[in-house]
C-alpha atoms as a PDB file:
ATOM      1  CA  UNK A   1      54.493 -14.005  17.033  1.00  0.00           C
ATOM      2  CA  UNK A   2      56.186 -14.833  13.480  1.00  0.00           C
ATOM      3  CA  UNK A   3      54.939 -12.124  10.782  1.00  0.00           C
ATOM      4  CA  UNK A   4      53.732 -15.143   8.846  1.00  0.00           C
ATOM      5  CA  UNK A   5      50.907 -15.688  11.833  1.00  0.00           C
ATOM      6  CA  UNK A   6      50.230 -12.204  11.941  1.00  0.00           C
ATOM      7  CA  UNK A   7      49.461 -11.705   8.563  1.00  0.00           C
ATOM      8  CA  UNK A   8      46.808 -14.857   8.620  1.00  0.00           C
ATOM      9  CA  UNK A   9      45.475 -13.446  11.526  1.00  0.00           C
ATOM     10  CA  UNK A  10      44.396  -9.965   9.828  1.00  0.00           C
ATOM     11  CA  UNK A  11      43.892 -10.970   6.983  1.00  0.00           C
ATOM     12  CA  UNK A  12      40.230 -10.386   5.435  1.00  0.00           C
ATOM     13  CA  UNK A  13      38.532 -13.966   4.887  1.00  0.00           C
ATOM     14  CA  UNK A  14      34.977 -13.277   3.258  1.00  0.00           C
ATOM     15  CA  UNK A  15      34.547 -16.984   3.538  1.00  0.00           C
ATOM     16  CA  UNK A  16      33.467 -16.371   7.371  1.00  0.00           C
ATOM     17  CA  UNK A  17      31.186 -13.354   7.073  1.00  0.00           C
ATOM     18  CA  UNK A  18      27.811 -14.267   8.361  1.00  0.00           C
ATOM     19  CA  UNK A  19      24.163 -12.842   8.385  1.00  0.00           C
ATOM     20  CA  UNK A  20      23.980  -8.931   7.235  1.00  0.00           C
ATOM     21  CA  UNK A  21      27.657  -8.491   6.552  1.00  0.00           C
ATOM     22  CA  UNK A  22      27.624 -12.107   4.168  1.00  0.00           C
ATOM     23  CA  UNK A  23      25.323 -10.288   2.348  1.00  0.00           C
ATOM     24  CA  UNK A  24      26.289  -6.593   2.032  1.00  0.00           C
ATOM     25  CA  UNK A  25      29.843  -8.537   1.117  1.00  0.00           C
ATOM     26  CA  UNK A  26      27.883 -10.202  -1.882  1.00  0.00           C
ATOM     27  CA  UNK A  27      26.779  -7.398  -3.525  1.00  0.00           C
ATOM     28  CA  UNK A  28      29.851  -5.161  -2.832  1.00  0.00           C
ATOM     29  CA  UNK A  29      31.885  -7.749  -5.041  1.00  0.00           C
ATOM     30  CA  UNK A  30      28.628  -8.038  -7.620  1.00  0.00           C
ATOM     31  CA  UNK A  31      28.725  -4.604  -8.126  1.00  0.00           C
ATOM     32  CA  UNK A  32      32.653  -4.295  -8.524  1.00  0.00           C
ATOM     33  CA  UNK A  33      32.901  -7.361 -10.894  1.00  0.00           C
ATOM     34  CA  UNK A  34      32.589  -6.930 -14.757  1.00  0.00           C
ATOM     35  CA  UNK A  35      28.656  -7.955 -15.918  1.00  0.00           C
ATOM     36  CA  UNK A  36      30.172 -10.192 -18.256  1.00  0.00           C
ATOM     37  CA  UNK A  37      31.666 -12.100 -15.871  1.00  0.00           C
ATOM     38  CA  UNK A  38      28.833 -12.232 -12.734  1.00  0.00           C
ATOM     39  CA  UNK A  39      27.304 -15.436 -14.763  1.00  0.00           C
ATOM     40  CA  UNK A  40      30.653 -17.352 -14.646  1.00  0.00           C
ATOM     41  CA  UNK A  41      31.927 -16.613 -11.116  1.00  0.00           C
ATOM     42  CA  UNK A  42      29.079 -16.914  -8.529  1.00  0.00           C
ATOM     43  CA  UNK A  43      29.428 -16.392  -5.476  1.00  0.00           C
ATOM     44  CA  UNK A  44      31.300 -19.053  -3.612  1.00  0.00           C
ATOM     45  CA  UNK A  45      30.177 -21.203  -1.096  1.00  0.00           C
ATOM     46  CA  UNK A  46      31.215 -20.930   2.905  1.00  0.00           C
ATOM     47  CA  UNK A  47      33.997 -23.866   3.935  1.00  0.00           C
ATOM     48  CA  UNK A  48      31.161 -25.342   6.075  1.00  0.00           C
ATOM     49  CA  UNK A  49      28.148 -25.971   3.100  1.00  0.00           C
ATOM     50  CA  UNK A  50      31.003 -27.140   0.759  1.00  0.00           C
ATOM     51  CA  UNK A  51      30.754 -31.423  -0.069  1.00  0.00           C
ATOM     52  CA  UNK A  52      32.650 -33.036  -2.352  1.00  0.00           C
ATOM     53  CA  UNK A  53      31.622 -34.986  -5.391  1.00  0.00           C
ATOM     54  CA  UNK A  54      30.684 -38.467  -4.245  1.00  0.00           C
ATOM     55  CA  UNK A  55      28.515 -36.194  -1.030  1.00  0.00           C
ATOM     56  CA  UNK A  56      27.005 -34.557  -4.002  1.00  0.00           C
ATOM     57  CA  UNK A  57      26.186 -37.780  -6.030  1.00  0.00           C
ATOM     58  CA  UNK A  58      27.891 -36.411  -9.386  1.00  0.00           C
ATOM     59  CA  UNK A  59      31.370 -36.996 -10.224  1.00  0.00           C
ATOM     60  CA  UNK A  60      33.605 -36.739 -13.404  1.00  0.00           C
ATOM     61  CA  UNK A  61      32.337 -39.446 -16.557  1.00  0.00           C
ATOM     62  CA  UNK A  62      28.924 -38.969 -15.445  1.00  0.00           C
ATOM     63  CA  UNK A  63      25.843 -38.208 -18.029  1.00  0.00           C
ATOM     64  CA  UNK A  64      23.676 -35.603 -17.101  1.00  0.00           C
ATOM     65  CA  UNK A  65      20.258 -34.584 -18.720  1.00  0.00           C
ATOM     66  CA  UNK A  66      20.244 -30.426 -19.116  1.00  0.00           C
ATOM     67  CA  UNK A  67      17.078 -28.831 -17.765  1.00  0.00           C
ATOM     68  CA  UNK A  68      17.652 -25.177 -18.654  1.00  0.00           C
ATOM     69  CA  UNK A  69      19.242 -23.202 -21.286  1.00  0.00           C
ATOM     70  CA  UNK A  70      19.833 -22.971 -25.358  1.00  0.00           C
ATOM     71  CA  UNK A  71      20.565 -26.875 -25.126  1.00  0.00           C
ATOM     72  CA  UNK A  72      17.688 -27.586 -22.778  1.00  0.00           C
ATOM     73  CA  UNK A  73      16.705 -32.035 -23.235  1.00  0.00           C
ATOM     74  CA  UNK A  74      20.155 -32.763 -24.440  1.00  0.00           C
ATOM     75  CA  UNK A  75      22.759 -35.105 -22.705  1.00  0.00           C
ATOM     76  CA  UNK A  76      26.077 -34.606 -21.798  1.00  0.00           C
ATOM     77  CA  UNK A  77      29.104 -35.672 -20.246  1.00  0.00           C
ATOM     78  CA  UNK A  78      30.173 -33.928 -16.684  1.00  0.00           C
ATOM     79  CA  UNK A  79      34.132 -33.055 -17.361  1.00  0.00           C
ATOM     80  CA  UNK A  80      34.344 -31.418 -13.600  1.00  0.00           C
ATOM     81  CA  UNK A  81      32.282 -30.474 -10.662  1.00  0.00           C
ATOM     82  CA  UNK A  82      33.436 -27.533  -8.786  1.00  0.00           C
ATOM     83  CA  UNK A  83      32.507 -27.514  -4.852  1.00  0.00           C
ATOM     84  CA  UNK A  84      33.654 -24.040  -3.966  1.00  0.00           C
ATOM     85  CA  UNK A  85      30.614 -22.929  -6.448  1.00  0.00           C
ATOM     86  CA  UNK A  86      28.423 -26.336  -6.441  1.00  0.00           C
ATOM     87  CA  UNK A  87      28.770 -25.928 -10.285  1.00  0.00           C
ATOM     88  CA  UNK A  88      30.082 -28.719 -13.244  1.00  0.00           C
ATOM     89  CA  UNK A  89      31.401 -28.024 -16.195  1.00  0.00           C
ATOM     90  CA  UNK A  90      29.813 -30.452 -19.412  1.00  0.00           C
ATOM     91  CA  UNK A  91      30.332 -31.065 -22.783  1.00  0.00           C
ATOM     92  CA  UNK A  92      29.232 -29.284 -25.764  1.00  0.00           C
ATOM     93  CA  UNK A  93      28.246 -26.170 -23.611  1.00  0.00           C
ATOM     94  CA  UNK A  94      30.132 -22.693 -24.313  1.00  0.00           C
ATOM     95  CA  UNK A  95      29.365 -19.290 -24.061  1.00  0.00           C
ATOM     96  CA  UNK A  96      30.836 -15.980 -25.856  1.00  0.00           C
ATOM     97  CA  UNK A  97      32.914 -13.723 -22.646  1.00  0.00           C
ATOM     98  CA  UNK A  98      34.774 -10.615 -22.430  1.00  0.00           C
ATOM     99  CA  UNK A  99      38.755 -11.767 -21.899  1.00  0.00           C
ATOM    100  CA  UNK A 100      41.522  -8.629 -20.675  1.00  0.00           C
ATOM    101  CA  UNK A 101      44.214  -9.020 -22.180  1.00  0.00           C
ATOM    102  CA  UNK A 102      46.225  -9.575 -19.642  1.00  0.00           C
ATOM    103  CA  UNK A 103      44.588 -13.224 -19.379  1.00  0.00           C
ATOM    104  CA  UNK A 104      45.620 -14.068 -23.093  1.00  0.00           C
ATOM    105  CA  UNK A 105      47.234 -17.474 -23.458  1.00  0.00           C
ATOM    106  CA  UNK A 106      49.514 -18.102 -26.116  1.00  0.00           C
ATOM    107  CA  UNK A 107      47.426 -17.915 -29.760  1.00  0.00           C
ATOM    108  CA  UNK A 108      44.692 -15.631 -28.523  1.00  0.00           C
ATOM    109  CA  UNK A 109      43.817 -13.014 -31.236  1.00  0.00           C
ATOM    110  CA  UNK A 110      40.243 -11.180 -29.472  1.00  0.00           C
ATOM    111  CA  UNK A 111      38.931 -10.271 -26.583  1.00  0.00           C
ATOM    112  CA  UNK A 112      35.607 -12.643 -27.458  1.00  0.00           C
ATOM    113  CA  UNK A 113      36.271 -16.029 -26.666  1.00  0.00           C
ATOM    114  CA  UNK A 114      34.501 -19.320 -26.294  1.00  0.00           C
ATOM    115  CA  UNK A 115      34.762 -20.426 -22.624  1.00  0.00           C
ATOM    116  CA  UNK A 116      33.478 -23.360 -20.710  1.00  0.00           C
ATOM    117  CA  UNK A 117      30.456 -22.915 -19.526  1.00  0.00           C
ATOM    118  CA  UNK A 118      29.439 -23.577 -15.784  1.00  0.00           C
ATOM    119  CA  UNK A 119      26.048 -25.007 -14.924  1.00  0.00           C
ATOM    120  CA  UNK A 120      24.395 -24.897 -11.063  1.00  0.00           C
ATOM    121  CA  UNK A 121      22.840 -28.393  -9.898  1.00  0.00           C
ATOM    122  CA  UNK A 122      19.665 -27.396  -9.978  1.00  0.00           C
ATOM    123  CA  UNK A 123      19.869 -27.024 -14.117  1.00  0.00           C
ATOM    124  CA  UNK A 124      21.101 -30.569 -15.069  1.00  0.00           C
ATOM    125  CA  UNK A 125      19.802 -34.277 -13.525  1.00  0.00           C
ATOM    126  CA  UNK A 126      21.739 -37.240 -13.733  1.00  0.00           C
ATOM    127  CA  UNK A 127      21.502 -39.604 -16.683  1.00  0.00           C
ATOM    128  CA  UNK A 128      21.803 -43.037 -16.832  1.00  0.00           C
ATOM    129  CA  UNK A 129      22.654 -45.340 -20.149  1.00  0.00           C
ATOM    130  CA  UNK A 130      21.091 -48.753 -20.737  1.00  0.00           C
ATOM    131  CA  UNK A 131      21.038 -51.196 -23.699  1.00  0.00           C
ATOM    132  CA  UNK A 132      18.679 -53.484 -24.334  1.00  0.00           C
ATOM    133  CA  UNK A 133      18.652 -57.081 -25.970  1.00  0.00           C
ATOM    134  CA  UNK A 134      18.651 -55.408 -29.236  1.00  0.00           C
ATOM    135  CA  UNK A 135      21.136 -53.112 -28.742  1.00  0.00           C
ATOM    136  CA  UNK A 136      19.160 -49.732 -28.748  1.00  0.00           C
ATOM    137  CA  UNK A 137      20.289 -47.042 -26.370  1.00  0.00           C
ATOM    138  CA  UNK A 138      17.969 -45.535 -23.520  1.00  0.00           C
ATOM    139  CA  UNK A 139      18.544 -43.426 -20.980  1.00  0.00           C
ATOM    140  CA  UNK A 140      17.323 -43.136 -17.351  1.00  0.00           C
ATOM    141  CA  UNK A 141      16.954 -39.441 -15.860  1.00  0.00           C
ATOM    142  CA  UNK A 142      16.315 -39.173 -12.157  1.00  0.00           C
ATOM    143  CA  UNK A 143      14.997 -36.389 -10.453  1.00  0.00           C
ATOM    144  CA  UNK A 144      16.232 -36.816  -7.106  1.00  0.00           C
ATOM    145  CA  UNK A 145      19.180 -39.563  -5.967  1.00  0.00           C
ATOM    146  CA  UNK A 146      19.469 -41.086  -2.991  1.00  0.00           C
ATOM    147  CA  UNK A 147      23.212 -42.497  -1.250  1.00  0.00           C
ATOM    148  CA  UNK A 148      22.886 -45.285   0.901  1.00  0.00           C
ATOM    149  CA  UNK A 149      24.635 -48.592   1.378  1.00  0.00           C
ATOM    150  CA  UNK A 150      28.361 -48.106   0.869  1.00  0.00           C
ATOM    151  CA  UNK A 151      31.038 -50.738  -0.505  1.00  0.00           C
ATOM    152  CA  UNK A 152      34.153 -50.857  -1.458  1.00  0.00           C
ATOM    153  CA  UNK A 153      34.966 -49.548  -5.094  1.00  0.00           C
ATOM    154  CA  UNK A 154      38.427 -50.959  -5.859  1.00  0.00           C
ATOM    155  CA  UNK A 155      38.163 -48.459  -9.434  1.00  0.00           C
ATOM    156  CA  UNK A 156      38.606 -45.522  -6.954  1.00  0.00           C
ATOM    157  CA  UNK A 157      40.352 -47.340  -4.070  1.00  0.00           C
ATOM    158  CA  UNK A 158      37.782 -46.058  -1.517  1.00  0.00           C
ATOM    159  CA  UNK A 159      34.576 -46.601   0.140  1.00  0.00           C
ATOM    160  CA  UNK A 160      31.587 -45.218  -1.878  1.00  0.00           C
ATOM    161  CA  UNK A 161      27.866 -44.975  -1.283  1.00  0.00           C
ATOM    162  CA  UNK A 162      25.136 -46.865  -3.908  1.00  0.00           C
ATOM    163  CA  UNK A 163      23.021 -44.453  -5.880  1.00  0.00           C
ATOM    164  CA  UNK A 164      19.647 -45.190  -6.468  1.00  0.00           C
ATOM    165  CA  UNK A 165      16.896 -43.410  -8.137  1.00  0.00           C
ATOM    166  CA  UNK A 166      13.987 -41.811  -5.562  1.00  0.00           C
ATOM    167  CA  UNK A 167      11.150 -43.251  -5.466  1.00  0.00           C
ATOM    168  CA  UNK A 168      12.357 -45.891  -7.644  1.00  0.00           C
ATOM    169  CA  UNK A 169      15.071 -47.369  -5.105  1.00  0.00           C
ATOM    170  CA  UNK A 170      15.162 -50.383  -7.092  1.00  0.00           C
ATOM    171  CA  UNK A 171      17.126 -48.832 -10.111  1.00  0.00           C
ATOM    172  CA  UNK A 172      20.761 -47.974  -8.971  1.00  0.00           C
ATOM    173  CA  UNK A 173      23.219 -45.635 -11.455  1.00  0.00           C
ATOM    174  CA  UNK A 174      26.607 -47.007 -10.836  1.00  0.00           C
ATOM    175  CA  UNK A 175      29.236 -44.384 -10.505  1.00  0.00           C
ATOM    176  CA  UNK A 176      31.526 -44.100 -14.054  1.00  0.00           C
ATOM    177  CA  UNK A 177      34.712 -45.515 -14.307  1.00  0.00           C
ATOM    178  CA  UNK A 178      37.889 -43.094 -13.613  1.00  0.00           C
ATOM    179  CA  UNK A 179      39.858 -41.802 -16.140  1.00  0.00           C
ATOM    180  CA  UNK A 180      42.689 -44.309 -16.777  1.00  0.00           C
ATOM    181  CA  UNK A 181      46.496 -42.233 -16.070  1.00  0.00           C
ATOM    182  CA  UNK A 182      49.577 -44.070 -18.011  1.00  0.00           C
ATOM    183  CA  UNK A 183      52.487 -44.514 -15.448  1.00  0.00           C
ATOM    184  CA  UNK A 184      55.219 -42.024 -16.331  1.00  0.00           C
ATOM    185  CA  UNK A 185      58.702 -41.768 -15.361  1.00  0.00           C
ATOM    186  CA  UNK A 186      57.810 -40.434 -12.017  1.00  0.00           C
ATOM    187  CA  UNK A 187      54.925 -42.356 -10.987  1.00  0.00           C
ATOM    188  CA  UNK A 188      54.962 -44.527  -8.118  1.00  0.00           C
ATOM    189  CA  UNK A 189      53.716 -48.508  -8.155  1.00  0.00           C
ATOM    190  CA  UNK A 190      50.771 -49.501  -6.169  1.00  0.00           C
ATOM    191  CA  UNK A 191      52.542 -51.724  -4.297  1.00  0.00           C
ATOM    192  CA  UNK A 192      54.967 -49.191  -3.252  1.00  0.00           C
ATOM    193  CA  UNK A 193      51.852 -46.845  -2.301  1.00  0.00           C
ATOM    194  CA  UNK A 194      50.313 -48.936  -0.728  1.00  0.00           C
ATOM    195  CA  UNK A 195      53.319 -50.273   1.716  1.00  0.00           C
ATOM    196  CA  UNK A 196      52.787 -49.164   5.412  1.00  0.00           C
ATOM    197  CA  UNK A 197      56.068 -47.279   6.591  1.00  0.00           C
ATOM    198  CA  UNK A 198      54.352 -45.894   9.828  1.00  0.00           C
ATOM    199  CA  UNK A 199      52.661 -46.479  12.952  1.00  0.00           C
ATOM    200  CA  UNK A 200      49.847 -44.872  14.812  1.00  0.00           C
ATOM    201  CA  UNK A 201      50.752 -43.231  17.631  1.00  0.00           C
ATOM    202  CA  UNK A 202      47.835 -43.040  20.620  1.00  0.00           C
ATOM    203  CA  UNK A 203      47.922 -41.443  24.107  1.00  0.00           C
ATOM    204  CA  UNK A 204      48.483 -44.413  25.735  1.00  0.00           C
ATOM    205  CA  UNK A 205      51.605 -44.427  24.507  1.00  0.00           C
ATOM    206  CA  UNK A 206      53.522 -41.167  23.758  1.00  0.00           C
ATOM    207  CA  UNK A 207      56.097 -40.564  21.232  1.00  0.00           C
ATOM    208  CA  UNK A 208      58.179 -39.101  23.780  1.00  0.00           C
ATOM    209  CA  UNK A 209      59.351 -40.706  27.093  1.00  0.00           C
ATOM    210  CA  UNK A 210      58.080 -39.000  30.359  1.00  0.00           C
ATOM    211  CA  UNK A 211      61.895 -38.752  31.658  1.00  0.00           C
ATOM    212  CA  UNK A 212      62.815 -36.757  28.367  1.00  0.00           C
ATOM    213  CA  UNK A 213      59.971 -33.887  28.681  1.00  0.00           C
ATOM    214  CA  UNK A 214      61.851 -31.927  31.235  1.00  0.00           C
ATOM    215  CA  UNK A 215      64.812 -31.696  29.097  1.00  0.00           C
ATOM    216  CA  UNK A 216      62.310 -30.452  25.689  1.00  0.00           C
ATOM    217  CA  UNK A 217      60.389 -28.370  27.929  1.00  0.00           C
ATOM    218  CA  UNK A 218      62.435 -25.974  30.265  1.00  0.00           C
ATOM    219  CA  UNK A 219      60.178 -26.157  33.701  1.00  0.00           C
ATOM    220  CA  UNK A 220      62.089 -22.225  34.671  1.00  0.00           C
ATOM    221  CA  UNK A 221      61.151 -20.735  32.046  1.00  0.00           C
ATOM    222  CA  UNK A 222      60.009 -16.992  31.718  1.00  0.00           C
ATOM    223  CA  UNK A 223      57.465 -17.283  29.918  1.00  0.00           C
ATOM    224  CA  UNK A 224      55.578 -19.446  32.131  1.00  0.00           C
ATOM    225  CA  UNK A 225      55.208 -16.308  34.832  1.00  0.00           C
ATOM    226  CA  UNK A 226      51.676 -14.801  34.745  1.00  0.00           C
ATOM    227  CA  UNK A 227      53.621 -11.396  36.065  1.00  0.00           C
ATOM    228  CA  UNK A 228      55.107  -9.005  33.560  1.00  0.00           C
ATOM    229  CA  UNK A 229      58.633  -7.276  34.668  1.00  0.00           C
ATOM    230  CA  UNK A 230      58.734  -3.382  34.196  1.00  0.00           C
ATOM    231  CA  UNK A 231      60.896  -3.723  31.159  1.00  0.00           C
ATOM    232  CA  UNK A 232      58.351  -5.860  29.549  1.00  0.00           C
ATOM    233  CA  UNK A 233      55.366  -3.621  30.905  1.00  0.00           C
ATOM    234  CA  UNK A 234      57.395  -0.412  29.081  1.00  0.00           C
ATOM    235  CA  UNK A 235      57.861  -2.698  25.903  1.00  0.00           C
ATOM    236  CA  UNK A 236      53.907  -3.554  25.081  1.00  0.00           C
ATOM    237  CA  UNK A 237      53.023   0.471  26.569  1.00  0.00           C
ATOM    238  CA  UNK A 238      55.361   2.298  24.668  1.00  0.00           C
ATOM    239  CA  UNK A 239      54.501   6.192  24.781  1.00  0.00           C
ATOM    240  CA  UNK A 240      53.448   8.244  21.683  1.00  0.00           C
ATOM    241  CA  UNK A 241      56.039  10.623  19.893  1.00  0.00           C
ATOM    242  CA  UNK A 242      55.363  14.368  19.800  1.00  0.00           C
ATOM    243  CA  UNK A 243      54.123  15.967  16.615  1.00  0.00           C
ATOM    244  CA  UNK A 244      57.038  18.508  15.556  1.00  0.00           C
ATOM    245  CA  UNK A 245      56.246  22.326  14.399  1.00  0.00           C
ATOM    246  CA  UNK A 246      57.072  21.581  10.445  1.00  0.00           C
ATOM    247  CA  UNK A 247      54.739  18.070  11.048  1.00  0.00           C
ATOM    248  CA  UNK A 248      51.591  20.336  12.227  1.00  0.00           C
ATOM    249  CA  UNK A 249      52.152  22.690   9.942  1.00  0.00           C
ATOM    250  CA  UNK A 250      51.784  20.412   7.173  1.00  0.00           C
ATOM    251  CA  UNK A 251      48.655  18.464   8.625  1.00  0.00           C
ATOM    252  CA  UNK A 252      47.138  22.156   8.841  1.00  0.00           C
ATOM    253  CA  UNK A 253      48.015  22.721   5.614  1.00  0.00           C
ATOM    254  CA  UNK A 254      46.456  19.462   4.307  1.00  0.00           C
ATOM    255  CA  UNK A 255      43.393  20.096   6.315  1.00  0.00           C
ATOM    256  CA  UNK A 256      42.962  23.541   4.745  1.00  0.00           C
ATOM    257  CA  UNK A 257      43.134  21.972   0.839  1.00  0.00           C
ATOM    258  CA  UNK A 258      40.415  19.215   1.932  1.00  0.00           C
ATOM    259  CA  UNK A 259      38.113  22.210   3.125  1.00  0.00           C
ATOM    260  CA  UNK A 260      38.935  24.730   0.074  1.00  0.00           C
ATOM    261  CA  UNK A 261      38.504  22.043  -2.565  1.00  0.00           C
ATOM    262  CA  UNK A 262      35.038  22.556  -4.284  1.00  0.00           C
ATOM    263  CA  UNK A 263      33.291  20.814  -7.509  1.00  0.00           C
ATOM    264  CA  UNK A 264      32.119  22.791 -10.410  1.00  0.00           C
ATOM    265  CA  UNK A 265      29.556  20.976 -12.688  1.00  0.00           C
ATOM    266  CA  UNK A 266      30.447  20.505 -16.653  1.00  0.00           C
ATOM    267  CA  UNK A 267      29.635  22.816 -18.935  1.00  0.00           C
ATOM    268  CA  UNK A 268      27.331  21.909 -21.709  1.00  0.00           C
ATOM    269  CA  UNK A 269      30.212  22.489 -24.048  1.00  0.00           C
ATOM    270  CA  UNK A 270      32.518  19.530 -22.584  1.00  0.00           C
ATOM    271  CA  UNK A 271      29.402  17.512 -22.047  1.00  0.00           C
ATOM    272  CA  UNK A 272      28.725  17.678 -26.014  1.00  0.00           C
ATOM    273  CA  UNK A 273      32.200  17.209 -26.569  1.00  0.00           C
ATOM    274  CA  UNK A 274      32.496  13.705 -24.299  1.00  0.00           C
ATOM    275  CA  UNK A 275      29.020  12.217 -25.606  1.00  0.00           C
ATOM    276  CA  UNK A 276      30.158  12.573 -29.573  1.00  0.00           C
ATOM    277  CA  UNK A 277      33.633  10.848 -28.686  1.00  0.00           C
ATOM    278  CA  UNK A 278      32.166   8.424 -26.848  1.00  0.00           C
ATOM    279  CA  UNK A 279      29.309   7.691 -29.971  1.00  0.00           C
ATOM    280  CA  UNK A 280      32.767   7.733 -32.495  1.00  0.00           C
ATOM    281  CA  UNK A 281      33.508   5.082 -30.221  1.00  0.00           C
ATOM    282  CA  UNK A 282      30.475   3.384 -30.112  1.00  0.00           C
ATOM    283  CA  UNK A 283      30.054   3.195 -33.507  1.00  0.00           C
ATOM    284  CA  UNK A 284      33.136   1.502 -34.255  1.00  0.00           C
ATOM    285  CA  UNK A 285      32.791  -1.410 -32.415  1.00  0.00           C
ATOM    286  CA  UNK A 286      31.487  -4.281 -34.427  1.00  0.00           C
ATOM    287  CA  UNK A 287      31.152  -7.250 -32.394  1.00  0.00           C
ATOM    288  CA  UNK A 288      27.597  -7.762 -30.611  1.00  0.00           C
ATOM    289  CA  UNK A 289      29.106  -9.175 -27.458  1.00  0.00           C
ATOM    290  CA  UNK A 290      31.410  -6.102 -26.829  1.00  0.00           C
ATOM    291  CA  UNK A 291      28.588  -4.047 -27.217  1.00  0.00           C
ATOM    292  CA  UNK A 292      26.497  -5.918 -25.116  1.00  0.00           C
ATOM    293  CA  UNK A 293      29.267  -5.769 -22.285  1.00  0.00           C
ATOM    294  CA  UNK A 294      29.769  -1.995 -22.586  1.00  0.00           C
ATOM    295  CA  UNK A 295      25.609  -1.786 -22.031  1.00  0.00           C
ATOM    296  CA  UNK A 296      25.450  -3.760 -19.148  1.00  0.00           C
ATOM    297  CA  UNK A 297      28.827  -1.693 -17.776  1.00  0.00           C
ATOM    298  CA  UNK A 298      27.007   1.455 -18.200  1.00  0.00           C
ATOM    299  CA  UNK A 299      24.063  -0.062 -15.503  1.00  0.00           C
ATOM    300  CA  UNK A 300      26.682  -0.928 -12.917  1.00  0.00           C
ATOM    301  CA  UNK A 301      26.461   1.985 -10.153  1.00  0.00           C
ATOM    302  CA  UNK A 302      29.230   3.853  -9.283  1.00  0.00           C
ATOM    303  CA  UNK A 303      29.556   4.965  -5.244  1.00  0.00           C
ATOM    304  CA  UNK A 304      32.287   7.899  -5.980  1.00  0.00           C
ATOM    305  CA  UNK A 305      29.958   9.332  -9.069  1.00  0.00           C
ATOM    306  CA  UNK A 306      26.686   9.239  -6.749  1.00  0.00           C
ATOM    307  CA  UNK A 307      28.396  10.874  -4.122  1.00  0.00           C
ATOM    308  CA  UNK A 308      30.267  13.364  -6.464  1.00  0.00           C
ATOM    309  CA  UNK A 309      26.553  14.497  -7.850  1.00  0.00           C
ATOM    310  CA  UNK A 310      25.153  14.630  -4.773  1.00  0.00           C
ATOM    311  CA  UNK A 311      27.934  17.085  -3.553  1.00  0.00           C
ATOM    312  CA  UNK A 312      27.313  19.303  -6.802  1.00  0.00           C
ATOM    313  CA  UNK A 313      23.410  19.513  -5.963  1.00  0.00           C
ATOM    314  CA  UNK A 314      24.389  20.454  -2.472  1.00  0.00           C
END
């Protein structure tokens, strides 16, 4: 086994937690994250509920009608949609967050930013834009869309399913034309793309001629016996090395310090001390959405302080 395989193979993958442990997972990594941030990275999705845009029925260029929020009734333009959170990103909607510092870009002068803001599916409904004979502009907001009936978009080069309005299955909203790319030095003609240079391969007929297996695949080979030689037996069962005198007195040692160490509560001195240079502090800071971070930081519990209390009660 390569190290490479090994490491996938032990590696922690939230992604396929299930049931209890999905959702003791959740709020381990709520609790851990910064409150300023919980808003703009939910939680993501498993592999399995994820769909792509055109499943979805909302894809980049689309209008949207906003249901919740500051700009609630307003329409806007979908720049993104994001399946590992089933969110999109729109126009004209920003929020004030928290940057570190060590996620500056180049010209970044504060910690308070103006980010994109994400919004879920359930607070926008798609738009769509008509004219009329006279030229005025009116939109069309459904609340539900149905897919059905696909055809062949040559815009996107794929197959694509109709959308049409519930209830109202006589008004379709075509899908928005892509974003036109200029060629660049690199790029590749469609022709060129488009040119088969292969051919599909089916059991019928293997890649590989019958007479030439024996010579890939060795028919004597050791691996293929289900019995393990004593060499390999000592190999997987190696025994365990003896502890020397200097190694147990050390772990004796060690254990002795865990059992000896003891807390001792703060004095009402240092706790006077820590509250005024924490209100100096405090007091300083001029910008309503720092403070507003540092207050909901404060209602974040902490495991270690909990349990250090606890052990000072005892």
């Amino acid at each position: 086994m390569s190290w490479t395989v090994a490491r996938h193979r032990f590696k922690r993958d939230p992604e396929k937690y299930t049931g209890v442990l999905k959702e003791y997972w959740k709020k381990k990594v709520q609790g851990t994250s910064m409150p300023t941030f919980e808003n703009f990275t939910p939680y993501k999705l498993p592999k399995h509920e994820r769909k792509t845009d055109f499943q979805v029925g909302i894809t980049q260029g689309d209008l949207v009608y906003v249901t919740e929020g500051e700009k609630k009734g307003s329409i806007a333009k979908v720049y993104m949609y994001n399946p590992e959170y089933n969110h999109v990103m729109i126009s004209d909607h920003t929020e004030q967050r928290i940057l570190p510092k060590s996620r500056w870009t180049e010209g970044t002068t504060s910690h308070v930013i103006d980010m994109p803001k994400f919004m879920p599916l359930t607070s926008i409904k798609l738009a769509g834009k008509d004219k009329d004979e006279n030229g005025k502009v009116s939109y069309v907001v459904a609340d539900e869309v149905i897919l059905k009936d696909q055809y062949y978009d040559d815009r996107y080069k794929r197959w694509l399913p109709r959308r049409f309005v519930k209830h109202h299955e006589s008004v379709e909203i075509p899908w928005p034309a892509p974003e036109e790319v200029e060629d660049g030095e690199l790029s590749t003609k469609e022709s060129a793309a488009l040119e088969k240079t292969w051919e599909f391969q089916t059991i019928g007929q293997p890649p590989v001629p019958e007479d030439a297996l024996p010579e890939l695949r060795n028919p004597y080979s050791q691996y293929k016996k289900r019995t393990l030689t004593a060499l390999q037996a000592y190999k997987l069962n190696y025994p365990d090395m003896p502890l020397t005198k200097e190694q147990k007195i050390y772990l004796a040692k060690k254990q002795e310090q865990a059992s000896a160490k003891k807390l001792t509560p703060l004095s009402d001195e240092i706790k006077e001390f820590i509250g005024s240079k924490m209100a100096d502090h405090i007091n300083k800071i001029e910008s309503e959405a720092m403070l507003a971070h540092l207050e909901g930081l404060s209602k974040v519990p902490n495991p270690d302080f909990e349990k250090n209390m606890a052990e000072l009660q005892q």
